[in-house]
C-alpha atoms as a PDB file:
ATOM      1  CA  UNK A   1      41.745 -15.499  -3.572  1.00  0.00           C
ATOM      2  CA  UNK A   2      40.036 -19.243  -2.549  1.00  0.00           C
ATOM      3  CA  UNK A   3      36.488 -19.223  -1.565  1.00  0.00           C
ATOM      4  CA  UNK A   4      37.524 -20.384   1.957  1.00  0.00           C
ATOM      5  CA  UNK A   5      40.229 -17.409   1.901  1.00  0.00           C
ATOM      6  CA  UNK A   6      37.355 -14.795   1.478  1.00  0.00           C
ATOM      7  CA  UNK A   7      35.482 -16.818   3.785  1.00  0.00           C
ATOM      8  CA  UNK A   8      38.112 -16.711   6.236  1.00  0.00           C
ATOM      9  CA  UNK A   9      38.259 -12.781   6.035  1.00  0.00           C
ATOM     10  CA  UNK A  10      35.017 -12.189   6.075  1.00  0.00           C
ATOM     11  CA  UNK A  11      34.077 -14.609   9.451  1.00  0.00           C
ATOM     12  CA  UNK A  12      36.896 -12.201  11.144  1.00  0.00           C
ATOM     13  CA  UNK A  13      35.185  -9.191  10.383  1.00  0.00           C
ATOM     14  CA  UNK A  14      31.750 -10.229  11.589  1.00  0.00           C
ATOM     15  CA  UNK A  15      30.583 -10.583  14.958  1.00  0.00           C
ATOM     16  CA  UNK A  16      31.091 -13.487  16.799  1.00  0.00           C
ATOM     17  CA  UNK A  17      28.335 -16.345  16.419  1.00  0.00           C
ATOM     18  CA  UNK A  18      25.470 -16.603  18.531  1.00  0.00           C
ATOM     19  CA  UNK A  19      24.287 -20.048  17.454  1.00  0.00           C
ATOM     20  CA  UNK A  20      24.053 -23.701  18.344  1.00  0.00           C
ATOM     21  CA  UNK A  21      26.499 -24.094  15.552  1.00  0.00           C
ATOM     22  CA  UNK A  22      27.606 -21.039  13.654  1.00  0.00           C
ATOM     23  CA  UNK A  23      29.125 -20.278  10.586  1.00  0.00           C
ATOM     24  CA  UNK A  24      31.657 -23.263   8.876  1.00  0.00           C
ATOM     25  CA  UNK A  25      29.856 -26.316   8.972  1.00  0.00           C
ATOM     26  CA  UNK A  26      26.905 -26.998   6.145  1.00  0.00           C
ATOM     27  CA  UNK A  27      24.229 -25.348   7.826  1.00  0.00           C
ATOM     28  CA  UNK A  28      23.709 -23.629  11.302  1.00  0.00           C
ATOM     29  CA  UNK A  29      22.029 -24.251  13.823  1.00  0.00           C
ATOM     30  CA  UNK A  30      19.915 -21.762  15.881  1.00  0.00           C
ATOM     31  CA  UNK A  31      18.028 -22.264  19.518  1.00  0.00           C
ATOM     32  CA  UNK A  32      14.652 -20.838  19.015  1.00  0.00           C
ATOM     33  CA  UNK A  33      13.045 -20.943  22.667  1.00  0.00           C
ATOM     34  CA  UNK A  34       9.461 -19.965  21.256  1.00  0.00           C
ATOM     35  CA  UNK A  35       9.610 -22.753  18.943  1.00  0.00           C
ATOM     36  CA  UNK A  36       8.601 -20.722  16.209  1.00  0.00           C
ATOM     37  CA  UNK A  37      10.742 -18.950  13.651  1.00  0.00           C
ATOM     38  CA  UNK A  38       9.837 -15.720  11.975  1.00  0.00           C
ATOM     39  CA  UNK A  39      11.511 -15.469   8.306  1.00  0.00           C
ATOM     40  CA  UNK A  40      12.393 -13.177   5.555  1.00  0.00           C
ATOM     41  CA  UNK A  41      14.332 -12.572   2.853  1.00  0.00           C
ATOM     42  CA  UNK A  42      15.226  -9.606   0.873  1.00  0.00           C
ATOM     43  CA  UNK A  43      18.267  -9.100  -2.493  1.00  0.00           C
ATOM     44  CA  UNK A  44      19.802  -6.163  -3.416  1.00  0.00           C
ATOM     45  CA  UNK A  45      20.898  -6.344  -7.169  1.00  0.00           C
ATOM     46  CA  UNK A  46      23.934  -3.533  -8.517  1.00  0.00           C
ATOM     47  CA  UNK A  47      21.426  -1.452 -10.942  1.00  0.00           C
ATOM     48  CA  UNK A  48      17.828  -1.411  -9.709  1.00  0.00           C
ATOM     49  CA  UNK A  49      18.644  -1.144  -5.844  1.00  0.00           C
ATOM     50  CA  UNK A  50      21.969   0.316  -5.565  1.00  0.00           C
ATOM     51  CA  UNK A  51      24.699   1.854  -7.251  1.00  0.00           C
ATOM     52  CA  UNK A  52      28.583   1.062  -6.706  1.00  0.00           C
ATOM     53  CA  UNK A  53      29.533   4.814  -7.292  1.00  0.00           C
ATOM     54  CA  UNK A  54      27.092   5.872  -4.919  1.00  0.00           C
ATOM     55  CA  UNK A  55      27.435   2.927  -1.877  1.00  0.00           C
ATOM     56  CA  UNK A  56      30.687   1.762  -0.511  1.00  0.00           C
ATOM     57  CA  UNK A  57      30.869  -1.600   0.865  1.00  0.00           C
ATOM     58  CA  UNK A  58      29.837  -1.047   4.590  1.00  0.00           C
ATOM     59  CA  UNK A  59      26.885   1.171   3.232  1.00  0.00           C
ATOM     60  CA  UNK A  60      25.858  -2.026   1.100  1.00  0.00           C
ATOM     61  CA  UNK A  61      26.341  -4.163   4.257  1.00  0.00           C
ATOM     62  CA  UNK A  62      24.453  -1.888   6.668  1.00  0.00           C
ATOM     63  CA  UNK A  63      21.391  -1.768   4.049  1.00  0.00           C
ATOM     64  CA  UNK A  64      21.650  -5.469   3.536  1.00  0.00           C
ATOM     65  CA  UNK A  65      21.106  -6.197   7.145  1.00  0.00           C
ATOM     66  CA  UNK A  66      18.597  -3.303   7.882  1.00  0.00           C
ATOM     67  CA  UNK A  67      15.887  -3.687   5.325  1.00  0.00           C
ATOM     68  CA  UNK A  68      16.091  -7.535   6.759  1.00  0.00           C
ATOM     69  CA  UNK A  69      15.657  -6.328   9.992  1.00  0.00           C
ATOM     70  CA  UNK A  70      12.879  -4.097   9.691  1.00  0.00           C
ATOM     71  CA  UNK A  71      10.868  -6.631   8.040  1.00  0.00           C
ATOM     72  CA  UNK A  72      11.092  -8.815  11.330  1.00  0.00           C
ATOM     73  CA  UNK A  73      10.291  -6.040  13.304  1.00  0.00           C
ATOM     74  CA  UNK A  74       7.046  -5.662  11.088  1.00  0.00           C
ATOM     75  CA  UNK A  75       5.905  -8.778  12.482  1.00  0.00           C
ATOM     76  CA  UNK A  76       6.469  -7.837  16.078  1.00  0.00           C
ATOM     77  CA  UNK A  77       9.220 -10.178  16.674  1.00  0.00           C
ATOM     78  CA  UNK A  78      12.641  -9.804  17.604  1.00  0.00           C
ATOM     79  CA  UNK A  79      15.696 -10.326  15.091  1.00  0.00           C
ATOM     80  CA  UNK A  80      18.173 -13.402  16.018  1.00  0.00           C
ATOM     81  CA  UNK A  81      20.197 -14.507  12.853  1.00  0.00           C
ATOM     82  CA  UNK A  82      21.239 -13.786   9.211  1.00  0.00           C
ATOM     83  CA  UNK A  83      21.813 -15.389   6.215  1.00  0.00           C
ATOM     84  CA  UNK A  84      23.767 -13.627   3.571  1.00  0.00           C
ATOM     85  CA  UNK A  85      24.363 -15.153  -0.051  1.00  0.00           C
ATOM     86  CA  UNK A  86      26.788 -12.464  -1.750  1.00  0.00           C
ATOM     87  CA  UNK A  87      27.507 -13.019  -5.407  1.00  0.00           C
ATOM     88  CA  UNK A  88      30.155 -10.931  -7.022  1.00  0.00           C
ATOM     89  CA  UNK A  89      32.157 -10.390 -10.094  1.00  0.00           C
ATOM     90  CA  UNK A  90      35.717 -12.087  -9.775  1.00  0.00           C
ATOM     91  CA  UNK A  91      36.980  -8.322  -9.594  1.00  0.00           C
ATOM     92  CA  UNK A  92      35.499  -7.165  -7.057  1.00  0.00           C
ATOM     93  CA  UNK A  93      38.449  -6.455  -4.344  1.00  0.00           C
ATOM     94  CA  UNK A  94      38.929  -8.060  -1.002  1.00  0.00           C
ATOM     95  CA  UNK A  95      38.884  -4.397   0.858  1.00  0.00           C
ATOM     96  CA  UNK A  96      35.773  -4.418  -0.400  1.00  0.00           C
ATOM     97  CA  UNK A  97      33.965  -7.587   0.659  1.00  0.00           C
ATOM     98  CA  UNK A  98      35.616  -6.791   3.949  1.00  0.00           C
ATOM     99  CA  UNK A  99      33.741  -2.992   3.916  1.00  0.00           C
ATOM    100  CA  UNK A 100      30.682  -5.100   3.325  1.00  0.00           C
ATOM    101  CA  UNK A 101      30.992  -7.467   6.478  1.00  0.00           C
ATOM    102  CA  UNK A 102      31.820  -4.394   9.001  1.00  0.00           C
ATOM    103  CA  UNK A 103      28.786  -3.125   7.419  1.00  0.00           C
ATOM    104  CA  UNK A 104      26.780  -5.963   8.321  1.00  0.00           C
ATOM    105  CA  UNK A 105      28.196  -6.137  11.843  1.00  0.00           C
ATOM    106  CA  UNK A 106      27.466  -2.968  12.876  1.00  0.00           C
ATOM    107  CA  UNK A 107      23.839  -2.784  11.677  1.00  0.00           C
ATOM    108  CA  UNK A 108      23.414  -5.814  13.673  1.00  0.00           C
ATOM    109  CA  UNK A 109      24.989  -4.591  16.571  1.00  0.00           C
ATOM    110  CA  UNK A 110      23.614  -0.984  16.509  1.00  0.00           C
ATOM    111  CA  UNK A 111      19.805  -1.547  15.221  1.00  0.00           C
ATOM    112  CA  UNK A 112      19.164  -5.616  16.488  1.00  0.00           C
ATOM    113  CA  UNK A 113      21.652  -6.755  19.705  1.00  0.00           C
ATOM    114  CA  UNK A 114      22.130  -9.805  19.693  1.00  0.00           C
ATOM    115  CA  UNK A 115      21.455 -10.959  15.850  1.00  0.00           C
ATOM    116  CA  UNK A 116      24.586 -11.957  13.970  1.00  0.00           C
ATOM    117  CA  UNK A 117      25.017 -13.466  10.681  1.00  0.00           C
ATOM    118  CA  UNK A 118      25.230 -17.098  11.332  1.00  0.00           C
ATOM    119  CA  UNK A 119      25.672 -18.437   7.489  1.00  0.00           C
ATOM    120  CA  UNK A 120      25.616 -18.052   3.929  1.00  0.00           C
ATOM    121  CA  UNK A 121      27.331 -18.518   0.585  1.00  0.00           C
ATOM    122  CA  UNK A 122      29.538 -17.291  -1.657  1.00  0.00           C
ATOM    123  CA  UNK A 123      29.588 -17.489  -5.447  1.00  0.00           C
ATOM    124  CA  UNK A 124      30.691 -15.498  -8.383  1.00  0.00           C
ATOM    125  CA  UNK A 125      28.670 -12.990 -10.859  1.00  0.00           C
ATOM    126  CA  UNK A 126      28.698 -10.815 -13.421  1.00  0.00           C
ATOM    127  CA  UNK A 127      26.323  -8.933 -11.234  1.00  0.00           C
ATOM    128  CA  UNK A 128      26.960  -8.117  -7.679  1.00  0.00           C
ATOM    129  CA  UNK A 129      24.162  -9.091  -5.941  1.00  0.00           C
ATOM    130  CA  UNK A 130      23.120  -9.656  -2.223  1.00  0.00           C
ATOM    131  CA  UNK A 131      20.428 -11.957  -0.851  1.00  0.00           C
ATOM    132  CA  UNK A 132      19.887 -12.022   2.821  1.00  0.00           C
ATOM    133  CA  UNK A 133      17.502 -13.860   5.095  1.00  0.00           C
ATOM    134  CA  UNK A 134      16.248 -12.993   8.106  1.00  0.00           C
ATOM    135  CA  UNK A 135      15.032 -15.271  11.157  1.00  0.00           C
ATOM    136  CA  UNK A 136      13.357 -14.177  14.408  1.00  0.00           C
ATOM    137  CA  UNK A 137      11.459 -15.006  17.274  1.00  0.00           C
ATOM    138  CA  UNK A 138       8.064 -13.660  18.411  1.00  0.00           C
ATOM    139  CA  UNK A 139       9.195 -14.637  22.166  1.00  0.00           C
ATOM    140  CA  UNK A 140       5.962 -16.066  23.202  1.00  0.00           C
ATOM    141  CA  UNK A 141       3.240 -13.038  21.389  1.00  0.00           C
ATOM    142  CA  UNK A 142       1.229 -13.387  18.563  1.00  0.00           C
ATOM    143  CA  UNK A 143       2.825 -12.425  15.100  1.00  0.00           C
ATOM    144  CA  UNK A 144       1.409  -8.280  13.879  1.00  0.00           C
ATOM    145  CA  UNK A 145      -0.138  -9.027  10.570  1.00  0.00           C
ATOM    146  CA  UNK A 146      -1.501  -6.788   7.788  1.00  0.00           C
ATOM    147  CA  UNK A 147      -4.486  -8.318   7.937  1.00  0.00           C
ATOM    148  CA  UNK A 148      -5.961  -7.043  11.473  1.00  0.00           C
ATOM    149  CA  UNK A 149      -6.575  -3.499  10.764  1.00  0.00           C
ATOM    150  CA  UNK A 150     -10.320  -2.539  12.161  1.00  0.00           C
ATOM    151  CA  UNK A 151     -12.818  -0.235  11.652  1.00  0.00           C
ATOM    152  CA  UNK A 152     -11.761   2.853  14.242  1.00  0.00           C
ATOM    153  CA  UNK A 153      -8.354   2.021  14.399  1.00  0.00           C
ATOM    154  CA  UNK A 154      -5.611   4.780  14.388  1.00  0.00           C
ATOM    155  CA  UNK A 155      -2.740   4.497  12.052  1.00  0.00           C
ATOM    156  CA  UNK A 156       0.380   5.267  13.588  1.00  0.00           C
ATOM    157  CA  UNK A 157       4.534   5.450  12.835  1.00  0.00           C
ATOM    158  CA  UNK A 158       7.584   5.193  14.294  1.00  0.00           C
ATOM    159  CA  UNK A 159      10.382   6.822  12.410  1.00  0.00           C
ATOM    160  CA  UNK A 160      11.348   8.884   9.266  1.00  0.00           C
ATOM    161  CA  UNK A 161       8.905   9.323   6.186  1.00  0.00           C
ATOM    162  CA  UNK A 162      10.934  10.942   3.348  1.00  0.00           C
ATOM    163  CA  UNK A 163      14.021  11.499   3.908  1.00  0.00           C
ATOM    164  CA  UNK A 164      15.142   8.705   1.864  1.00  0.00           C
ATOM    165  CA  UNK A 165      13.167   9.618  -1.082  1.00  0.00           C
ATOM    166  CA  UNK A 166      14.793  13.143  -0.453  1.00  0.00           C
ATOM    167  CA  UNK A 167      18.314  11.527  -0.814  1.00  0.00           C
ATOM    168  CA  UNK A 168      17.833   8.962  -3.812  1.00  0.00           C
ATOM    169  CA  UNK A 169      16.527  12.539  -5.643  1.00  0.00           C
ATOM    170  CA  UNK A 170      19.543  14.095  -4.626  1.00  0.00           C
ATOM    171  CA  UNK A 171      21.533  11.239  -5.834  1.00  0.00           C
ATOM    172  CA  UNK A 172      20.238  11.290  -9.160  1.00  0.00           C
ATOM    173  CA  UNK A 173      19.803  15.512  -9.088  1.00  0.00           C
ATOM    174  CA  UNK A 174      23.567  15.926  -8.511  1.00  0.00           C
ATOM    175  CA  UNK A 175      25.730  13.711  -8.534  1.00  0.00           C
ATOM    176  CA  UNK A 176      25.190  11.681 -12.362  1.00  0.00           C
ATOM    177  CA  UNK A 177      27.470  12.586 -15.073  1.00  0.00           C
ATOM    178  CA  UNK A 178      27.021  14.370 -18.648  1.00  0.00           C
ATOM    179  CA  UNK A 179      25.854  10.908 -20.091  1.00  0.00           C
ATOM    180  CA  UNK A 180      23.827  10.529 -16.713  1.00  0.00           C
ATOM    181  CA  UNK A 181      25.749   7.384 -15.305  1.00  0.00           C
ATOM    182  CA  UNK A 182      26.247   7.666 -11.375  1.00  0.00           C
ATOM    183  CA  UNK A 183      29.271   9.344 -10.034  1.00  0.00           C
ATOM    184  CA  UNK A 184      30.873   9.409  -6.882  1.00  0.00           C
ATOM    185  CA  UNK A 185      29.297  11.643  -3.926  1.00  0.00           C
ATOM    186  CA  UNK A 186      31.054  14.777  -3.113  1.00  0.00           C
ATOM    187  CA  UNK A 187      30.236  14.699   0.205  1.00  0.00           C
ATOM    188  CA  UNK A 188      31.798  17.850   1.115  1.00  0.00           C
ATOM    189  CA  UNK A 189      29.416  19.836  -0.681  1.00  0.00           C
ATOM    190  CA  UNK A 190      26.087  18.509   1.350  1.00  0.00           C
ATOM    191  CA  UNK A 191      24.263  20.747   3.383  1.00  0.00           C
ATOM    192  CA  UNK A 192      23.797  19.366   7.378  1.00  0.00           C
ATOM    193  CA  UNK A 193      19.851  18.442   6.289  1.00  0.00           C
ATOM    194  CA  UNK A 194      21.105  16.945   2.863  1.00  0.00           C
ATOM    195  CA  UNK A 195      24.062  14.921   4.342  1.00  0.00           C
ATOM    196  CA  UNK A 196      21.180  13.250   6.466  1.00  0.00           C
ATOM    197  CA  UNK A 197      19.229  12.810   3.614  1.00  0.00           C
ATOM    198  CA  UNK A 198      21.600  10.580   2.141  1.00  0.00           C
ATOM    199  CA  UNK A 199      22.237   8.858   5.334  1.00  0.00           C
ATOM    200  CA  UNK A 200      18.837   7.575   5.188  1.00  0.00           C
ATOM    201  CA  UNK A 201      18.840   6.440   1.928  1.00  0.00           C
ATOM    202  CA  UNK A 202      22.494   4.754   1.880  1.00  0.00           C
ATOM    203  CA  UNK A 203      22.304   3.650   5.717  1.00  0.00           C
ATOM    204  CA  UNK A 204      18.721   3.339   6.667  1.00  0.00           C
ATOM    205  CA  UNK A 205      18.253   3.311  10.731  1.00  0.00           C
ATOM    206  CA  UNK A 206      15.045   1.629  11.342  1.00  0.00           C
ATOM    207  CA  UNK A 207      13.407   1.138  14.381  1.00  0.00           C
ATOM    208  CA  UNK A 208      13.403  -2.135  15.016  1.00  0.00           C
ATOM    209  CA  UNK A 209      12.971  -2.299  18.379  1.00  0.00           C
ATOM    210  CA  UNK A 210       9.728  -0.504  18.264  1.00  0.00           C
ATOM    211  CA  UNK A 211       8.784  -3.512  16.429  1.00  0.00           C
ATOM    212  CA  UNK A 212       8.729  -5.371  19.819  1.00  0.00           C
ATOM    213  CA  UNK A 213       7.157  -2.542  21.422  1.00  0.00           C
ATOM    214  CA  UNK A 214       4.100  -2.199  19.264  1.00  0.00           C
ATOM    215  CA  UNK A 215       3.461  -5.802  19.395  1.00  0.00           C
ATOM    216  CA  UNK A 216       3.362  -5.582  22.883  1.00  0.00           C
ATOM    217  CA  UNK A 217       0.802  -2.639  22.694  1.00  0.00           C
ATOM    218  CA  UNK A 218      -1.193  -4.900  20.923  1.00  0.00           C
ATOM    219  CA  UNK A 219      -1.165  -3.309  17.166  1.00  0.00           C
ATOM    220  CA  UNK A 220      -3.759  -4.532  15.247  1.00  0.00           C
ATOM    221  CA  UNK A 221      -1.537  -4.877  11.899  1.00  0.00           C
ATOM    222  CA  UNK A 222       1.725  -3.810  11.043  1.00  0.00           C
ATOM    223  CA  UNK A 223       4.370  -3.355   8.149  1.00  0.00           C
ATOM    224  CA  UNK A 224       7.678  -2.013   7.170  1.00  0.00           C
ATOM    225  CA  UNK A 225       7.446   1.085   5.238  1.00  0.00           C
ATOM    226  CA  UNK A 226      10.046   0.193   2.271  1.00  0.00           C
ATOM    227  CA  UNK A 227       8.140   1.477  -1.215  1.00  0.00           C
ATOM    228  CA  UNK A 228       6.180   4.666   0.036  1.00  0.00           C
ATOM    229  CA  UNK A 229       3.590   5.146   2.550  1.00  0.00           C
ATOM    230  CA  UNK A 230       0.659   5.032   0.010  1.00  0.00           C
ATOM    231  CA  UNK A 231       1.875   2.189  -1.572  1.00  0.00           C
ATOM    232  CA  UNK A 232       2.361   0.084   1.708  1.00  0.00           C
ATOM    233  CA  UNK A 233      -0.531   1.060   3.151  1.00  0.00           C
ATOM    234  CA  UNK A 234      -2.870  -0.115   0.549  1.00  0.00           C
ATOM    235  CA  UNK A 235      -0.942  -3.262   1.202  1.00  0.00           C
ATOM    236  CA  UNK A 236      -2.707  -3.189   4.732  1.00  0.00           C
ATOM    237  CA  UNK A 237      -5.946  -1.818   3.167  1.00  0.00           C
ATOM    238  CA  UNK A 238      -5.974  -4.843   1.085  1.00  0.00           C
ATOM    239  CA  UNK A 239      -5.084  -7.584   3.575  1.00  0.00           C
ATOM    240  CA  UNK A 240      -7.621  -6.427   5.832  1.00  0.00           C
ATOM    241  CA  UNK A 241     -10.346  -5.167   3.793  1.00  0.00           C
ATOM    242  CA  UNK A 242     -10.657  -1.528   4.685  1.00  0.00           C
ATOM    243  CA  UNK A 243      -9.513   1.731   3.425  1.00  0.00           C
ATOM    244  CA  UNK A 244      -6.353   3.871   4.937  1.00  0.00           C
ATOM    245  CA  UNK A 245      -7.124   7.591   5.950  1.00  0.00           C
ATOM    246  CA  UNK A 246      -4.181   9.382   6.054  1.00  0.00           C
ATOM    247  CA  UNK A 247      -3.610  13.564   7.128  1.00  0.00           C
ATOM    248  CA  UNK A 248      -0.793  14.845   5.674  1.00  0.00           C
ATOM    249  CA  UNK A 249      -1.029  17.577   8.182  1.00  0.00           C
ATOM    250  CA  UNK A 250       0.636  14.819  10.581  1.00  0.00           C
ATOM    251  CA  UNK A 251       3.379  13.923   7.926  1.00  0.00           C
ATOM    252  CA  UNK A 252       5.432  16.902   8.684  1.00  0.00           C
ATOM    253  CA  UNK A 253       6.688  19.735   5.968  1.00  0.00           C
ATOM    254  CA  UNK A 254       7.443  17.468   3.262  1.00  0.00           C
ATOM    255  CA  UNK A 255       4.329  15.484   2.693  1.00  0.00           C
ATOM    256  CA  UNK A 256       4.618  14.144  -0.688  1.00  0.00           C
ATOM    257  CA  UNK A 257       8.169  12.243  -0.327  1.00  0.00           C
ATOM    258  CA  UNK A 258       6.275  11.109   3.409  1.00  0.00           C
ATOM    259  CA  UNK A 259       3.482  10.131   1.267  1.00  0.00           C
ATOM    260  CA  UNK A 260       5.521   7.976  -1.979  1.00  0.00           C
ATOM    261  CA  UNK A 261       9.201   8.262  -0.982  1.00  0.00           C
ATOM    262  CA  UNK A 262      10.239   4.873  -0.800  1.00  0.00           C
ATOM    263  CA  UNK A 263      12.937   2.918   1.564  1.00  0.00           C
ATOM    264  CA  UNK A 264      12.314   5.023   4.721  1.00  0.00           C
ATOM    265  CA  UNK A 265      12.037   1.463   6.352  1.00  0.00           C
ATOM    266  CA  UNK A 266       9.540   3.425   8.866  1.00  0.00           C
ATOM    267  CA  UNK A 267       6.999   1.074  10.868  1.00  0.00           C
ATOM    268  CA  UNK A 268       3.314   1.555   9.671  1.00  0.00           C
ATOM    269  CA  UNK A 269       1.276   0.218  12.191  1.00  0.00           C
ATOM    270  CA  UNK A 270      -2.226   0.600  13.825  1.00  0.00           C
ATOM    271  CA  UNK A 271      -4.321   0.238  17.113  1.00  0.00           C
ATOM    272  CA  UNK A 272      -7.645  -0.183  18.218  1.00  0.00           C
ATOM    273  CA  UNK A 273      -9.293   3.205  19.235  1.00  0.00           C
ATOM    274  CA  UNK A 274      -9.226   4.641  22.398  1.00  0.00           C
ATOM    275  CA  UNK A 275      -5.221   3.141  23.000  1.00  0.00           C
ATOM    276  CA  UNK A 276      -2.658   4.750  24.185  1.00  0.00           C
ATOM    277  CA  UNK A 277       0.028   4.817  21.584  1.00  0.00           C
ATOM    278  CA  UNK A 278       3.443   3.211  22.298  1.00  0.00           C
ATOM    279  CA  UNK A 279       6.847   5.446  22.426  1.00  0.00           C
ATOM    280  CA  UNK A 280       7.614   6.304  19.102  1.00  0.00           C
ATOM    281  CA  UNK A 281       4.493   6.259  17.412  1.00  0.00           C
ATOM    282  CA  UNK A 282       2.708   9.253  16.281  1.00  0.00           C
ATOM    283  CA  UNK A 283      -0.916   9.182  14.603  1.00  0.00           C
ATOM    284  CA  UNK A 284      -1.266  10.036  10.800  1.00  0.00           C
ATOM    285  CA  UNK A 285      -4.865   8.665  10.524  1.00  0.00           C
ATOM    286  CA  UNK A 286      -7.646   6.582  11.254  1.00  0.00           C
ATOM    287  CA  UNK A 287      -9.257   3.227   9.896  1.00  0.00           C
ATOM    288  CA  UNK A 288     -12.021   3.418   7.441  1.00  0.00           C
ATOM    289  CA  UNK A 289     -14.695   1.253   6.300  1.00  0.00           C
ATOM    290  CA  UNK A 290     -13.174   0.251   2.790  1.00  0.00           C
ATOM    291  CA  UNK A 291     -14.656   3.070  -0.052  1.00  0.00           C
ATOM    292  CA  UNK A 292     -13.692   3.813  -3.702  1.00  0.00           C
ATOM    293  CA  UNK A 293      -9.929   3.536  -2.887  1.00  0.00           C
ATOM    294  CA  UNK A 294      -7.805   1.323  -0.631  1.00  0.00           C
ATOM    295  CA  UNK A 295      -5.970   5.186   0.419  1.00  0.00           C
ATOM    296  CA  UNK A 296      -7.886   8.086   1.038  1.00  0.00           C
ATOM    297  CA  UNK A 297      -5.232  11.299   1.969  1.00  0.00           C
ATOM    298  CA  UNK A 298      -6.949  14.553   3.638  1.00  0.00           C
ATOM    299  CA  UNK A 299     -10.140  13.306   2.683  1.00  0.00           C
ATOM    300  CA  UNK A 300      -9.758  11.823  -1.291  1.00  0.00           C
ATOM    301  CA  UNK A 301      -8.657   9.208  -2.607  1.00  0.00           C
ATOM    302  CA  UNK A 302      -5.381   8.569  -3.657  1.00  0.00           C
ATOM    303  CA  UNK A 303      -4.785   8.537  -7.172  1.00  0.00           C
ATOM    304  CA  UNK A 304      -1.474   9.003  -7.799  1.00  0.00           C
ATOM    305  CA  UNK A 305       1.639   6.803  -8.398  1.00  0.00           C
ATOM    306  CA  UNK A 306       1.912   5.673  -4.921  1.00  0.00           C
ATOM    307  CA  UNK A 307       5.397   4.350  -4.143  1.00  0.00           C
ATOM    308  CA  UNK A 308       8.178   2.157  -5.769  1.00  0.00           C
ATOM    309  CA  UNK A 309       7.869  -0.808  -8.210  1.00  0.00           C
ATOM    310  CA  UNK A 310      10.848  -2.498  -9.694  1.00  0.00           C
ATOM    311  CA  UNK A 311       9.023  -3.653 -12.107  1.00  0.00           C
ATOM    312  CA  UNK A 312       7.887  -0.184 -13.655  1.00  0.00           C
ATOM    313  CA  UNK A 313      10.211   1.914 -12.047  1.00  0.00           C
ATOM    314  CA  UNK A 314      13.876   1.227 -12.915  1.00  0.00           C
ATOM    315  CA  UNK A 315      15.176   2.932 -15.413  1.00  0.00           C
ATOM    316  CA  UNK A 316      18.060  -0.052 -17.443  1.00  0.00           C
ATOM    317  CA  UNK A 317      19.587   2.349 -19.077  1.00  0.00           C
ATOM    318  CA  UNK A 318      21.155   4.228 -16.481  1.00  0.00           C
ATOM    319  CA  UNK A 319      23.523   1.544 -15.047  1.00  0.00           C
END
């Protein structure tokens, strides 16, 4: 098929445009009211972040959008538009790219109202790989940086720590063949707690509204939880010169995927003492004056490997 043939396909499937000028014209063109844009951008490459055997194409386009998504929501501001570059091998079949744009539509519509994808590009690859960017608007507040965690502060977070590490273990536990090479899920043999396991890891559900909502509670800093809690939250540590003390008493029954299980796409954020935490944030810990260690968990510092790098974690060799 033509470029503008998959285009055409693919526009169908998507929700309709909520731009100026949406998607077939050179570039689009968005109303931003606040008169400030909030951007990201985030690309999933076949290998290192996902596997074909393992995601079909609406999981891919659901994960595309959501890890997007939460990143805008880490800033306190409200998603409005994306940008999705998809570059594929001149196999890859029409079903699909068509999979991948439902995908896409319905992590819009279910985790961001109102945010459609409003332009992009297509080209052709030996490796599929998808870059998306994210805009959105901070409606009139101040953006949530990493940088304004205080002294005192409690350290709060809305949604799942863990279950996504859970899944990508169970991904590689069961379901690789005799040379180790991913193989396709046999979903029918997943417990209830496993099934949702996966879920998390193949269609993360983060919560972006609470983005909005913490920002409005006046969070001090804030972040999306995509490579671990330890990991992300030396991130804040860092930006705002203090150290992170964490409880793992607060982190549930599975504290070490909580504490380095990455892509949980969970909102770390924190809040002067003394506030009243916003709906859907629980405490895990308090602000510290900065120590021996950006982390500190129960008490000690953190020593250990502390969330995902894809620069020391991804193994080539497994496909």
């Amino acid at each position: 098929m033509s470029e503008g043939q998959i285009l055409s396909r693919i526009l169908a499937t998507l929700s309709p445009s909520q731009a100026i000028v949406g998607p077939g014209d050179d570039a689009a063109v968005l109303a931003m009211p606040d008169g400030r844009v909030v951007a990201t951008t985030d690309t999933l490459v076949h290998g290192p972040d996902f596997r074909l055997a393992w995601s079909s194409g609406f999981d891919l386009g659901w994960k595309s959008a959501a890890v997007n998504l939460s990143d805008i929501a880490a800033m306190g501001a409200t998603p409005t538009a994306l940008l999705v570059a998809l570059a594929m091998p001149e196999q890859t079949a029409m079903s699909f790219v068509e999979q991948f744009a439902a995908g896409l539509r319905a992590a819009c519509e279910s985790l961001a109202p109102g945010c459609a994808v409003e332009g992009g590009d297509l080209t052709v690859s030996d490796t599929l790989t998808v870059a998306v960017t994210a805009l959105g608007t901070l409606d009139g507040q101040s953006p949530v940086l990493r940088s304004g965690a205080g002294v005192g502060d409690v350290v709060a977070i809305a949604g799942t720590l863990g279950a996504a590490g859970r899944g990508l273990a169970l991904l590689f536990d069961r379901f690789r063949d005799a040379e180790g090479f991913p193989c396709a899920i046999d979903f029918a043999s997943l417990s209830e707690t496993e099934a949702a396991d996966m879920s998390a890891q193949l269609r993360p559900e983060p919560p972006v509204r609470l983005g909005r909502v913490a920002a409005a509670a006046r969070a001090t800093a804030m972040m999306d939880v995509s490579d671990g809690l330890v990991l992300d939250a030396s991130r804040i540590a860092d930006a705002s010169g203090v150290s992170v003390s964490i409880q793992t008493s607060a982190l549930g029954v599975d504290a070490p995927n909580a504490l380095t299980g990455g892509e949980d796409h969970a909102l770390l954020a924190t809040f002067a003492h003394g506030s009243v935490l916003p709906e859907g944030f629980h405490a895990i810990g308090v602000i510290e004056a900065r120590g021996s260690a950006p982390v500190m968990v129960d008490g000690r510092a953190f020593t250990g490997r502390g969330g995902w790098d894809p620069y020391g974690d991804w193994d080539a060799t497994r496909g």
